[in-house]
Protein backbone atom coordinates (compact mmCIF):
# COMPACT_ATOMS: atom_id res chain seq x y z
CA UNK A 1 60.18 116.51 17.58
CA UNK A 2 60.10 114.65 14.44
CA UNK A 3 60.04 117.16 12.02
CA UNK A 4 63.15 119.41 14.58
CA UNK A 5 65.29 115.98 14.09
CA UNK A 6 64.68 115.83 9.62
CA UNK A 7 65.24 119.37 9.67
CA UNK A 8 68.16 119.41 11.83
CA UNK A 9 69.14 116.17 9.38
CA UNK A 10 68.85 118.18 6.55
CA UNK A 11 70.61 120.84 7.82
CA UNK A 12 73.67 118.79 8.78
CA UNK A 13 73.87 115.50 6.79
CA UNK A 14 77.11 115.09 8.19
CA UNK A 15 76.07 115.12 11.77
CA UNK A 16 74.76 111.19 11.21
CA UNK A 17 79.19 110.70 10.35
CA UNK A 18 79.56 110.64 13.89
CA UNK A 19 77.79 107.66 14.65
CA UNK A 20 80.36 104.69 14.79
CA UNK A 21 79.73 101.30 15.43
CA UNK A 22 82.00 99.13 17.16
CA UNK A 23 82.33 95.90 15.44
CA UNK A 24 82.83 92.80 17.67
CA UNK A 25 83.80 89.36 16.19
CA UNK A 26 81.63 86.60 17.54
CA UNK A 27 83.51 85.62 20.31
CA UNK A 28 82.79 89.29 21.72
CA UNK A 29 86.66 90.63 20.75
CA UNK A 30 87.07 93.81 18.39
CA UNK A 31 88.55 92.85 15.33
CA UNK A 32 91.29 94.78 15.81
CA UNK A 33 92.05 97.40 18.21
CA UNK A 34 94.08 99.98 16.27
CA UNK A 35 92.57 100.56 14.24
CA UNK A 36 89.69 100.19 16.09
CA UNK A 37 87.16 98.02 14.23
CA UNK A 38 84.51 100.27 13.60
CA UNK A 39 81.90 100.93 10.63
CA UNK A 40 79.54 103.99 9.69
CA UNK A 41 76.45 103.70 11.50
CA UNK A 42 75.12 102.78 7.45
CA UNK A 43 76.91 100.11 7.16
CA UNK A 44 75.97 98.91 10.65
CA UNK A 45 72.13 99.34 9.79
CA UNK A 46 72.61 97.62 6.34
CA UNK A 47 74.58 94.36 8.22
CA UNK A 48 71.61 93.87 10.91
CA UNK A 49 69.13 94.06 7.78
CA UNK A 50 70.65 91.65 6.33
CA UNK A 51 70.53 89.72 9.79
CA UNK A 52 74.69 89.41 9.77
CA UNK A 53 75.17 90.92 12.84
CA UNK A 54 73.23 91.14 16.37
CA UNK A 55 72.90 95.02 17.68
CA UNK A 56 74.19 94.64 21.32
CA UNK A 57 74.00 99.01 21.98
CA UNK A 58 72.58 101.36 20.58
CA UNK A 59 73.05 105.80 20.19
CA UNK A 60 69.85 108.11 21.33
CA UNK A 61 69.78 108.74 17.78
CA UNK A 62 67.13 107.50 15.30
CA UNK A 63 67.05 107.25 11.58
CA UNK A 64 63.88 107.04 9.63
CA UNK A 65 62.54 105.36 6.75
CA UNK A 66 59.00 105.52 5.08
CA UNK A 67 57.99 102.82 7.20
CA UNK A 68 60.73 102.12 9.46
CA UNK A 69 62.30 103.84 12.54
CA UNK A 70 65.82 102.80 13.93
CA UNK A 71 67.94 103.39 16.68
CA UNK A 72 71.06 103.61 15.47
CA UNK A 73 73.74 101.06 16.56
CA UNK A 74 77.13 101.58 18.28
CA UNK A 75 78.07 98.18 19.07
CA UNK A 76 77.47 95.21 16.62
CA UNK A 77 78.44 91.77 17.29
CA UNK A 78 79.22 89.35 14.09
CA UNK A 79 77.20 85.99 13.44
CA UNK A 80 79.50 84.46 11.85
CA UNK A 81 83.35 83.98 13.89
CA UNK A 82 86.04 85.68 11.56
CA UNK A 83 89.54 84.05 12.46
CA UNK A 84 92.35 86.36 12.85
CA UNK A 85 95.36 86.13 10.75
CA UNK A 86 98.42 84.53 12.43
CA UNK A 87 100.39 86.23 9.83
CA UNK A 88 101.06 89.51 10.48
CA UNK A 89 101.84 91.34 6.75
CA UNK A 90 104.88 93.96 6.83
CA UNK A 91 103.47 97.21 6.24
CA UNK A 92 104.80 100.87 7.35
CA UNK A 93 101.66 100.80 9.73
CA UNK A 94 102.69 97.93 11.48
CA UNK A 95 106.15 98.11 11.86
CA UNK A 96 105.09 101.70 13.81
CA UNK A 97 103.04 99.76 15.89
CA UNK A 98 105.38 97.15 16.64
CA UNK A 99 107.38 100.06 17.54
CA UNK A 100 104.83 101.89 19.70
CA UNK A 101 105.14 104.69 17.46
CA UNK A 102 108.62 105.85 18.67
CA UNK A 103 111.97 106.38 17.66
CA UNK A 104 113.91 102.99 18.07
CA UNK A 105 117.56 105.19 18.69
CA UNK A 106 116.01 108.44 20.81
CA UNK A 107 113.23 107.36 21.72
CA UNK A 108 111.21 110.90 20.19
CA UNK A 109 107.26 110.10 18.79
CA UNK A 110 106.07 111.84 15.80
CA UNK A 111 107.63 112.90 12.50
CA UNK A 112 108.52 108.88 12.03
CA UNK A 113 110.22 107.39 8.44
CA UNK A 114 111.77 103.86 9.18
CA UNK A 115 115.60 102.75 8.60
CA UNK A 116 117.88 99.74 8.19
CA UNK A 117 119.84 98.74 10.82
CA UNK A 118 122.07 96.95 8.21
CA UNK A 119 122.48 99.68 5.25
CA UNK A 120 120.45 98.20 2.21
CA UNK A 121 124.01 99.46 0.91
CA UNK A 122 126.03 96.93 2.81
CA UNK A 123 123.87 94.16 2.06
CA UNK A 124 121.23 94.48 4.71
CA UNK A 125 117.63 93.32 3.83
CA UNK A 126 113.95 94.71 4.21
CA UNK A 127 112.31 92.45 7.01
CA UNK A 128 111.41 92.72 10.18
CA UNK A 129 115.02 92.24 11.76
CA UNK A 130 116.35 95.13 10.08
CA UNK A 131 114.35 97.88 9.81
CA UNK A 132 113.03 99.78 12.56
CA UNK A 133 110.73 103.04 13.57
CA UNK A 134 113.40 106.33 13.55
CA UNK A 135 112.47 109.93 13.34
CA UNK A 136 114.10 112.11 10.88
CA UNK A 137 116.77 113.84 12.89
CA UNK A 138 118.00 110.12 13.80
CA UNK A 139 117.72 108.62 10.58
CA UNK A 140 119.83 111.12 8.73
CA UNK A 141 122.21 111.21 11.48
CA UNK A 142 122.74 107.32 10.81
CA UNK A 143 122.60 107.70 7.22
CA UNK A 144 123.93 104.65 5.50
CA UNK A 145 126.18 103.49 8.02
CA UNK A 146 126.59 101.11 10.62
CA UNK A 147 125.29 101.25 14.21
CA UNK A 148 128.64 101.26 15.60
CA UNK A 149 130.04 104.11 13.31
CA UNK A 150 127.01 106.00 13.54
CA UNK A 151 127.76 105.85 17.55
CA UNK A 152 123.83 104.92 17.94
CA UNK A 153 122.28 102.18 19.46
CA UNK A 154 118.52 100.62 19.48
CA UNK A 155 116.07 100.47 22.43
CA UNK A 156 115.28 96.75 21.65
CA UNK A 157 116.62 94.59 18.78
CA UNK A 158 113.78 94.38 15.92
CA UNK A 159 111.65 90.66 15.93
CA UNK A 160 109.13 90.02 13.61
CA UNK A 161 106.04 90.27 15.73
CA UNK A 162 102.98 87.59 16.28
CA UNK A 163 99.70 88.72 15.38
CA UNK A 164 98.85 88.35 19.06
CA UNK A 165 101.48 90.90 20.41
CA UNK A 166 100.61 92.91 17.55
CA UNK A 167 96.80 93.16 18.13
CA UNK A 168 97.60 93.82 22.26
CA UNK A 169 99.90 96.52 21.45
CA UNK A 170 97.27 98.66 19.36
CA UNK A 171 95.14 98.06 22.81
CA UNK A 172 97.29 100.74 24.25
CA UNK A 173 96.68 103.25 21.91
CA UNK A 174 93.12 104.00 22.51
CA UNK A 175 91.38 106.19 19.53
CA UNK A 176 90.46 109.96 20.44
CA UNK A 177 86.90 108.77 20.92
CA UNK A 178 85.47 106.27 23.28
CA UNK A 179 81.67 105.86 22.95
CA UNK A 180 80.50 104.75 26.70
CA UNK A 181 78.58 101.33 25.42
CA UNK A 182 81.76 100.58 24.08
CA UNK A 183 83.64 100.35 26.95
CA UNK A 184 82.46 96.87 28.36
CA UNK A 185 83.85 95.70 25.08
CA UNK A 186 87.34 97.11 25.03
CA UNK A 187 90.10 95.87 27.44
CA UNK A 188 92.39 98.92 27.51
CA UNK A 189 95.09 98.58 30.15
CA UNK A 190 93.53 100.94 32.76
CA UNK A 191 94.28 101.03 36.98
CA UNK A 192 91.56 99.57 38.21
CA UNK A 193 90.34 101.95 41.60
CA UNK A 194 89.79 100.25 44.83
């Protein structure tokens, strides 16, 4: 068995890539939720070495040193409690996720650039209460004029958003893969079954 598992290693070194570990703060949260806070399973390995984490899951999978065998992790928990910001910074990234990753005039997802609601022409500023999530079709429809010539109207009026609000909104954007010890860890807004 241990010479199928080094030769299968060898054979695909990038088969260990798919190892993830979930990295909780120490009060048990994920540092963020989208993105999810994960790290290679290396990195993972190298923190509990170093005796900065606790290993609260682990994969099936072992790796191997000359003297050492270890599971690898998939959920890490950090000694020491890293305080979120309160500040949230304005990025492209976040103003999509303040947006839920929609179009703030049609409501389309997908093929997203962002737009002043005030033209930059007629004064308007880059912040959070002017520029919002707008897919193409919709943003060159608007062009550099004003709502009300542009006949268009927003789905909710753009607010700078708390770091809070921000951090539960990635929540409902789950990433394409959910490792099962991960789950007790995660508080995605699911329907509970009777």
């Amino acid at each position: 068995m241990d010479g199928d598992f080094r030769t299968e290693f060898v054979r695909e070194p990038a088969a260990l890539r798919q190892y993830p570990a979930l990295v909780l703060n120490a009060d048990y949260r994920p540092l963020s939720y989208y993105p999810l806070s994960l790290w290679s399973w290396q990195e993972a390995v190298k923190a509990a070495y170093l005796d900065r984490v606790d290993i609260i899951a682990e994969y099936d999978h072992v790796v191997h040193s000359p003297s050492t065998e270890i599971r690898i992790p998939s959920v890490i928990v950090l000694k020491d409690y890293i305080k979120p910001q309160k500040r949230v910074a304005f990025t492209r990234f976040n103003l999509f996720l303040r947006d839920e990753f929609c179009c703030q005039y049609c409501g389309a997802k997908g093929d997203l650039t962002f737009d002043h609601v005030v033209p930059r022409a007629s004064g308007g500023v880059t912040s959070w209460e002017n520029v919002v999530a707008a897919c193409s079709p919709c943003n060159l429809r608007k062009g550099s004029k004003s709502l009300a010539r542009a006949n268009m109207s927003l789905r909710k009026p753009p607010r700078a958003p708390g770091a809070e609000q921000l951090r539960n909104m990635g929540r409902k954007f789950p990433p394409n893969h959910l490792h099962e010890s991960w789950l007790d860890f995660l508080y995605w807004d699911a329907e509970l079954q009777a």
